[in-house]
Protein backbone atom coordinates (compact mmCIF):
# COMPACT_ATOMS: atom_id res chain seq x y z
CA UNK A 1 -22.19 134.13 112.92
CA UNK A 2 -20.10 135.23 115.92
CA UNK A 3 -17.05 133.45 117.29
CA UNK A 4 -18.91 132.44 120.55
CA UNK A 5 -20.32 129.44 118.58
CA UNK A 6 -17.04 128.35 118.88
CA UNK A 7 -16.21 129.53 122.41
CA UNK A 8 -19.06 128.21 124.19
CA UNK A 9 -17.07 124.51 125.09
CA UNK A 10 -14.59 126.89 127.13
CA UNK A 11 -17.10 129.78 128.30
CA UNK A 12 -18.91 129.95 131.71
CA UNK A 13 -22.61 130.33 130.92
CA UNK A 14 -23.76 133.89 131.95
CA UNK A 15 -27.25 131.99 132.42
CA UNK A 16 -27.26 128.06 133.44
CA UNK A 17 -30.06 125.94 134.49
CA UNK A 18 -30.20 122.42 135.70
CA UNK A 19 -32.92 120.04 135.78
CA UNK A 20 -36.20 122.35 136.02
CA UNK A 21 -39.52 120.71 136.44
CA UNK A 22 -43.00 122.49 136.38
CA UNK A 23 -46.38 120.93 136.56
CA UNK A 24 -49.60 122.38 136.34
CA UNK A 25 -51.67 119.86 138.46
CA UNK A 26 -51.61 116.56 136.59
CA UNK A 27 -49.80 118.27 133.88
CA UNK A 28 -46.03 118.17 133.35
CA UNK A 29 -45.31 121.74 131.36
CA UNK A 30 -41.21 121.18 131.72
CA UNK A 31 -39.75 117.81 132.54
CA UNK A 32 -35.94 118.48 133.48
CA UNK A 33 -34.87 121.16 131.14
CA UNK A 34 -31.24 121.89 131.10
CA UNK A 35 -29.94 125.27 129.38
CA UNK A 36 -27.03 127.17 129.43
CA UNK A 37 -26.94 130.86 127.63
CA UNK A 38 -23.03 131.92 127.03
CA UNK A 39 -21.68 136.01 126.74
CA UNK A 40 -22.25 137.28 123.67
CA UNK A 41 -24.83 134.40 122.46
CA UNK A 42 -28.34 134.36 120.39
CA UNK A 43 -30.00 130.94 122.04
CA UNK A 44 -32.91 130.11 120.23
CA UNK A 45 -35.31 127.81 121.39
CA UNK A 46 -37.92 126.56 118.92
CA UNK A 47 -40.82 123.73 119.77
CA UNK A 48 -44.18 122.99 118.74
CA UNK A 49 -47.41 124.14 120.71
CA UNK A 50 -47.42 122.32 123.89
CA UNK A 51 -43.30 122.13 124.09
CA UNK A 52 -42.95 124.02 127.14
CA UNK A 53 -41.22 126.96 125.74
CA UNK A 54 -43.40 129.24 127.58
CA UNK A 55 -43.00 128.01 130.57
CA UNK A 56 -39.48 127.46 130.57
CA UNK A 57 -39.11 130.93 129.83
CA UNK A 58 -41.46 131.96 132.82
CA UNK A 59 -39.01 129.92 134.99
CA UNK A 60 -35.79 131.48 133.76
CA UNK A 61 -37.23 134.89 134.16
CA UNK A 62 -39.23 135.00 137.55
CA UNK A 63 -42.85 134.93 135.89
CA UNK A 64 -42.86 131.27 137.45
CA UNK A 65 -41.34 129.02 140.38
CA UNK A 66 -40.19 126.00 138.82
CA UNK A 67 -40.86 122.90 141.30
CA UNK A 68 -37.42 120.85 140.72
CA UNK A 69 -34.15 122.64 139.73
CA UNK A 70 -31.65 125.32 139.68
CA UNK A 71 -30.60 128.28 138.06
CA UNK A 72 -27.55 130.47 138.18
CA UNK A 73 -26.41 133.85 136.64
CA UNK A 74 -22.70 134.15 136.15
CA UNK A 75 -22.45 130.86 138.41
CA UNK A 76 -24.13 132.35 141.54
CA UNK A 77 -27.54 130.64 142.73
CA UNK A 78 -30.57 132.50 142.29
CA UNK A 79 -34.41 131.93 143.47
CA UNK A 80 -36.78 134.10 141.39
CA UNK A 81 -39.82 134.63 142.85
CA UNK A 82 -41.27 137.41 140.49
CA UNK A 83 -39.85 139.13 137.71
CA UNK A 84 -38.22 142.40 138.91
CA UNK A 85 -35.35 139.17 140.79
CA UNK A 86 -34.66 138.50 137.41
CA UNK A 87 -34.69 141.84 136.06
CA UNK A 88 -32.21 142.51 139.31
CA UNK A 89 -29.93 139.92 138.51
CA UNK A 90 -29.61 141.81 135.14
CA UNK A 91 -32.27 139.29 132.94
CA UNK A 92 -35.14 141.59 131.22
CA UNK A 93 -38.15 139.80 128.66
CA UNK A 94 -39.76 141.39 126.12
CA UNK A 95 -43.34 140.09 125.23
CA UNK A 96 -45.20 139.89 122.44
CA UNK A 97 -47.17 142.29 124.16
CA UNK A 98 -44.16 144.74 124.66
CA UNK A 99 -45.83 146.61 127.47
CA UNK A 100 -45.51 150.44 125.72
CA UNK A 101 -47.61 153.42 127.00
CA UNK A 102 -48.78 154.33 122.93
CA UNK A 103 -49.68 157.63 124.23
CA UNK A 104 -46.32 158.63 125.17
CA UNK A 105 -43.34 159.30 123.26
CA UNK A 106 -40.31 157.38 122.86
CA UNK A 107 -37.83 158.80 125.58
CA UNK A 108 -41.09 158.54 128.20
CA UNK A 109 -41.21 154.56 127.51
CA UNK A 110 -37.67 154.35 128.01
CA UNK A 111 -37.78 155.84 131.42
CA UNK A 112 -41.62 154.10 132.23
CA UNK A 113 -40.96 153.84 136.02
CA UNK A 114 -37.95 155.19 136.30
CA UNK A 115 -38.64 158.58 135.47
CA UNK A 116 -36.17 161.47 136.07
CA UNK A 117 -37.42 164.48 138.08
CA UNK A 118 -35.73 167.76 138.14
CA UNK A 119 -33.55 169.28 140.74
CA UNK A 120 -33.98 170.87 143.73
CA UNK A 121 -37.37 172.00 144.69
CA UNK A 122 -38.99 171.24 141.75
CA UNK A 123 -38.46 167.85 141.29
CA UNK A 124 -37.81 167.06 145.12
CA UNK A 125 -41.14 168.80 146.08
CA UNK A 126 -43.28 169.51 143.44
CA UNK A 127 -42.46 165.87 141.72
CA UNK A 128 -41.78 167.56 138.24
CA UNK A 129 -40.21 165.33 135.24
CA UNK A 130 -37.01 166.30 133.64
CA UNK A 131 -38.25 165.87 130.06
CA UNK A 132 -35.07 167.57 128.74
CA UNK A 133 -32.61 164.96 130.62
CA UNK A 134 -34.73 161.98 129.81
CA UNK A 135 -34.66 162.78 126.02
CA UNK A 136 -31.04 163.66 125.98
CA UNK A 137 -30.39 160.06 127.78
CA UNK A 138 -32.59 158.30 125.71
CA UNK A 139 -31.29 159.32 122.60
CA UNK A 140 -27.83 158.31 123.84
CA UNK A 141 -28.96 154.97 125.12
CA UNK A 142 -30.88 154.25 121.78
CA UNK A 143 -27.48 155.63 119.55
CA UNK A 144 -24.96 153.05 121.80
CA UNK A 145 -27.91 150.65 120.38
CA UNK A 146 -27.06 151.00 116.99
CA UNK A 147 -30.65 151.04 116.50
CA UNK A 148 -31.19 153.20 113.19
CA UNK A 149 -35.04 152.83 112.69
CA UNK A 150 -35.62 155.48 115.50
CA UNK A 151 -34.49 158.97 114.36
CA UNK A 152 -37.27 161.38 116.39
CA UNK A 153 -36.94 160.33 120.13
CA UNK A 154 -39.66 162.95 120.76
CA UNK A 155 -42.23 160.28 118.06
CA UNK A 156 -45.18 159.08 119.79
CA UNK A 157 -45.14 155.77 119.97
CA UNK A 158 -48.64 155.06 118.69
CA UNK A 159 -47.11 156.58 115.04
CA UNK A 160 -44.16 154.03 115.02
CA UNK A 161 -44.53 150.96 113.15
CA UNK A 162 -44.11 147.59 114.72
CA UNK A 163 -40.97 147.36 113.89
CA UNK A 164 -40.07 150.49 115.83
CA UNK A 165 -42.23 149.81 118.33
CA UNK A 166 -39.96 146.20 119.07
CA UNK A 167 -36.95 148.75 118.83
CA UNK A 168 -38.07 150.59 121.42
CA UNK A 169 -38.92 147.43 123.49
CA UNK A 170 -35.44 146.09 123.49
CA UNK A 171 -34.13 149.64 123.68
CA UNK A 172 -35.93 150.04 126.88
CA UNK A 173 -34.95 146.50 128.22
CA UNK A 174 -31.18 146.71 127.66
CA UNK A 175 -31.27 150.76 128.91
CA UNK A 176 -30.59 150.30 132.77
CA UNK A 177 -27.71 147.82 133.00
CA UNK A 178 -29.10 144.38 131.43
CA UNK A 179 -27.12 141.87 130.00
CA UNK A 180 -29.55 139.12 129.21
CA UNK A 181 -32.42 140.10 126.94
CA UNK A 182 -35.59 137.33 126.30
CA UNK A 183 -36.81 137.94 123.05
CA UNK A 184 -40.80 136.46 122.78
CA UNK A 185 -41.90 136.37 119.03
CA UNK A 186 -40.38 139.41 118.23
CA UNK A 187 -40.74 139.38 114.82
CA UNK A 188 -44.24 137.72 114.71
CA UNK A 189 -47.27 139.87 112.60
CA UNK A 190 -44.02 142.23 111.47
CA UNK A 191 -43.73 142.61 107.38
CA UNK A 192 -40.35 141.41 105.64
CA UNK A 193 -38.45 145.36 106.19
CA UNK A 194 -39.94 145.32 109.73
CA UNK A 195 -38.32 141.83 110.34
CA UNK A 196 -34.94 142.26 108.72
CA UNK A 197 -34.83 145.57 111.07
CA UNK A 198 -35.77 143.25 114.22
CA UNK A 199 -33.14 140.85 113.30
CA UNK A 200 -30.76 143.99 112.81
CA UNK A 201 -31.02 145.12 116.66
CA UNK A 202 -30.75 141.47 117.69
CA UNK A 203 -27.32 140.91 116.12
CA UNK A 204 -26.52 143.97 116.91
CA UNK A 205 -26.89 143.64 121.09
CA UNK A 206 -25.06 140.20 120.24
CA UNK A 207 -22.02 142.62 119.05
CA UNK A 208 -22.28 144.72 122.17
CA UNK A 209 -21.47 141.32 124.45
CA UNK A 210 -25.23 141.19 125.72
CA UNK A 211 -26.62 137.80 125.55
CA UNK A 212 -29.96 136.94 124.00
CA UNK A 213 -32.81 134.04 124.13
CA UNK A 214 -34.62 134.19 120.86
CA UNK A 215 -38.18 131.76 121.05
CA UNK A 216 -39.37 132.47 117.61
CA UNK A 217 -41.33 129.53 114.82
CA UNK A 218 -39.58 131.72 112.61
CA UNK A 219 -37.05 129.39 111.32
CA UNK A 220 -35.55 130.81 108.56
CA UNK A 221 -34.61 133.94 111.41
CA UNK A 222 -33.81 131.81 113.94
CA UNK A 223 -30.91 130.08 111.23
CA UNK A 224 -30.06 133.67 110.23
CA UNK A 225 -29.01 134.75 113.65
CA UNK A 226 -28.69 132.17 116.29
CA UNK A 227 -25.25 130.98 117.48
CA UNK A 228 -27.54 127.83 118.87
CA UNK A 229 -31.20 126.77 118.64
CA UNK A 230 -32.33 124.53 121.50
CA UNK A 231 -35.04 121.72 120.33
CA UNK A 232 -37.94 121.48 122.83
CA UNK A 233 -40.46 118.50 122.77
CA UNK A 234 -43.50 117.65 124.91
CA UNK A 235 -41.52 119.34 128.01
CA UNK A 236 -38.03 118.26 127.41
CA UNK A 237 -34.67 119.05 125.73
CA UNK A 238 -34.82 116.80 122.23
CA UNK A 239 -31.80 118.86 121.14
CA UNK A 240 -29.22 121.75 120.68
CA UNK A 241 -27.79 122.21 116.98
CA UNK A 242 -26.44 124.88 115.31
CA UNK A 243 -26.78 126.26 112.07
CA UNK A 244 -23.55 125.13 111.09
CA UNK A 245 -24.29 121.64 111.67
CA UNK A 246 -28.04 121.35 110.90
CA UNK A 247 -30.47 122.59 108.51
CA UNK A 248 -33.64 124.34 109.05
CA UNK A 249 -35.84 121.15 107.85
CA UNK A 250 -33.98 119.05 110.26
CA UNK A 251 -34.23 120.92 113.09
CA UNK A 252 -37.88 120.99 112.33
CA UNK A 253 -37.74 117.37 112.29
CA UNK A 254 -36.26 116.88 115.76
CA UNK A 255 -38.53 119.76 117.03
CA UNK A 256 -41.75 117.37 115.32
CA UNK A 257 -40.22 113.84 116.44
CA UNK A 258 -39.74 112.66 113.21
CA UNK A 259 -36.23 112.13 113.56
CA UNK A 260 -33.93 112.56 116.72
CA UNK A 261 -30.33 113.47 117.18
CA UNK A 262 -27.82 111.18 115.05
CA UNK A 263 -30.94 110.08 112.93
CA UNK A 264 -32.02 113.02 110.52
C-alpha cells in the first residue's frame, strides 16, 4: 500500500467532483455523487448492477454531461463535453473494449492517431510513417512503464494475450502526457498470470505518481491494490473504506445494503 492512503486528509485532489446528477428520462443513473481522486492514488469504485458506476465514470471522463454538478482537475473547473476534453485535461479511459487495431503491431497502437511521419518531403508531402521513430519511442515509453510482459514491440497485437493486450492499452493511454488513467474491468475474462500481470502495471503507474480509478467486481484485486474503494448504491455514495479499515466481505455488505457505515 502506498503512503498516499495516509496523505490524502492533506492532499489536493488531482480529480474532484461535487454533487453530480444524471437521469435518463424518469430514471435517476447518479444521484449527487461526490469523489475526489488524490496524486499517486488507486480509487476503486465497486457497486452492484444498476449502481451507477458506469455512468459516473461517463461523467468524469466526457462520454456524458452530467445534469447537476461540478468537476475540477487540479482545482480548476472543467465542462466535458466529449471525451478528447477529458483526455485534454490529461484524464484517458481504458474500456473493456480497449479499442486496439489487432492487425497492427504494438508501436502502431501506441501512436493510433498520432502517427509520426518522416521528414522533409517524404513525410511533409508524400504523408509517409516513420516506422523506425515510432518503434524506438514506443519501446521507450513502454520501458519508463515498467511493463515487462511486452518484450517484441514489433508483436502483432492479435498474437498477444489479453493480458498484453491490457498492457498495451494502458501503455498507450499514459504515452502522451496523462496523469489520470480509468481502468474499466481490466482484469475481467483474464486467467490468474494474466491478472497478477494487470495488477503489476497498475501499481506500478501508482509508483510513477499517475493516479488511477479502478471499477472492477474483482474484490479480492481491488483489496490488493487500492489505496481506497468507493461504495456505490442505487446511484449514490454508500461509502469510502480502505483496506486497512475494512474487509472484503464488508465492503460487499455496504456495496449490497446489508449493512451501512458504522454497522458492519
Amino acid at each position: 500500500m502506498s503512503a498516499t492512503t495516509t496523505a490524502t486528509t492533506t492532499a489536493t485532489p488531482v480529480l474532484s467532483a461535487r454533487g453530480l446528477v444524471k437521469t435518463y428520462g424518469p430514471v435517476v443513473a447518479i444521484d449527487g455523487i461526490d469523489v475526489d481522486l488524490y496524486p499517486g492514488e488507486v480509487l476503486a469504485v465497486i457497486g452492484d448492477n444498476g449502481a451507477g458506476k458506469s455512468t459516473l465514470i461517463k461523467c468524469l471522463t466526457g462520454a456524458e454531461i452530467p445534469d447537476v454538478g461540478t468537476i475540477e482537475v487540479d482545482g480548476e473547473r472543467q465542462d466535458f463535453r466529449t471525451p478528447q476534453d477529458a483526455r485534454e485535461a490529461g484524464i484517458e479511459t481504458v474500456y473493456q473494449t480497449l479499442s486496439l487495431a489487432p492487425h497492427l503491431d504494438i508501436a502502431a497502437n501506441l501512436f493510433l492517431g498520432r502517427e509520426l511521419r518522416r521528414p522533409g518531403p517524404l513525410g511533409g508531402v508524400l504523408r509517409m510513417l516513420d516506422r523506425t521513430a515510432m518503434r524506438r519511442q514506443a519501446e521507450e515509453k513502454v520501458s519508463a512503464l515498467g511493463i515487462r510482459t511486452i518484450q517484441d514491440i514489433s508483436q502483432i497485437v492479435e498474437t498477444l494475450s489479453g493480458g498484453q493486450r491490457q498492457a498495451v492499452a494502458i501503455a498507450r493511454a499514459v504515452a502522451f502526457g496523462s496523469r489520470i488513467i480509468v481502468l474499466d474491468e481490466p482484469t475481467a475474462a483474464l486467467g490468474v498470470r494474466e491478472t497478477a500481470q494487470v495488477l503489476e502495471v497498475v501499481e506500478g503507474l501508482r509508483e510513477r505518481g499517475m493516479s488511477v480509478v479502478l471499477i472492477s467486481h474483482n474484490m479480492p484485486n481491488v483489496f490488493q491494490v487500492a489505496d481506497r474503494i468507493l461504495i456505490q448504491r442505487l446511484g449514490r455514495v454508500a461509502g469510502v473504506v480502505t483496506p486497512k479499515t475494512h474487509t472484503a466481505a464488508e465492503a460487499v455488505a455496504i456495496m449490497t445494503g446489508a449493512a451501512s457505515l458504522g454497522e458492519e
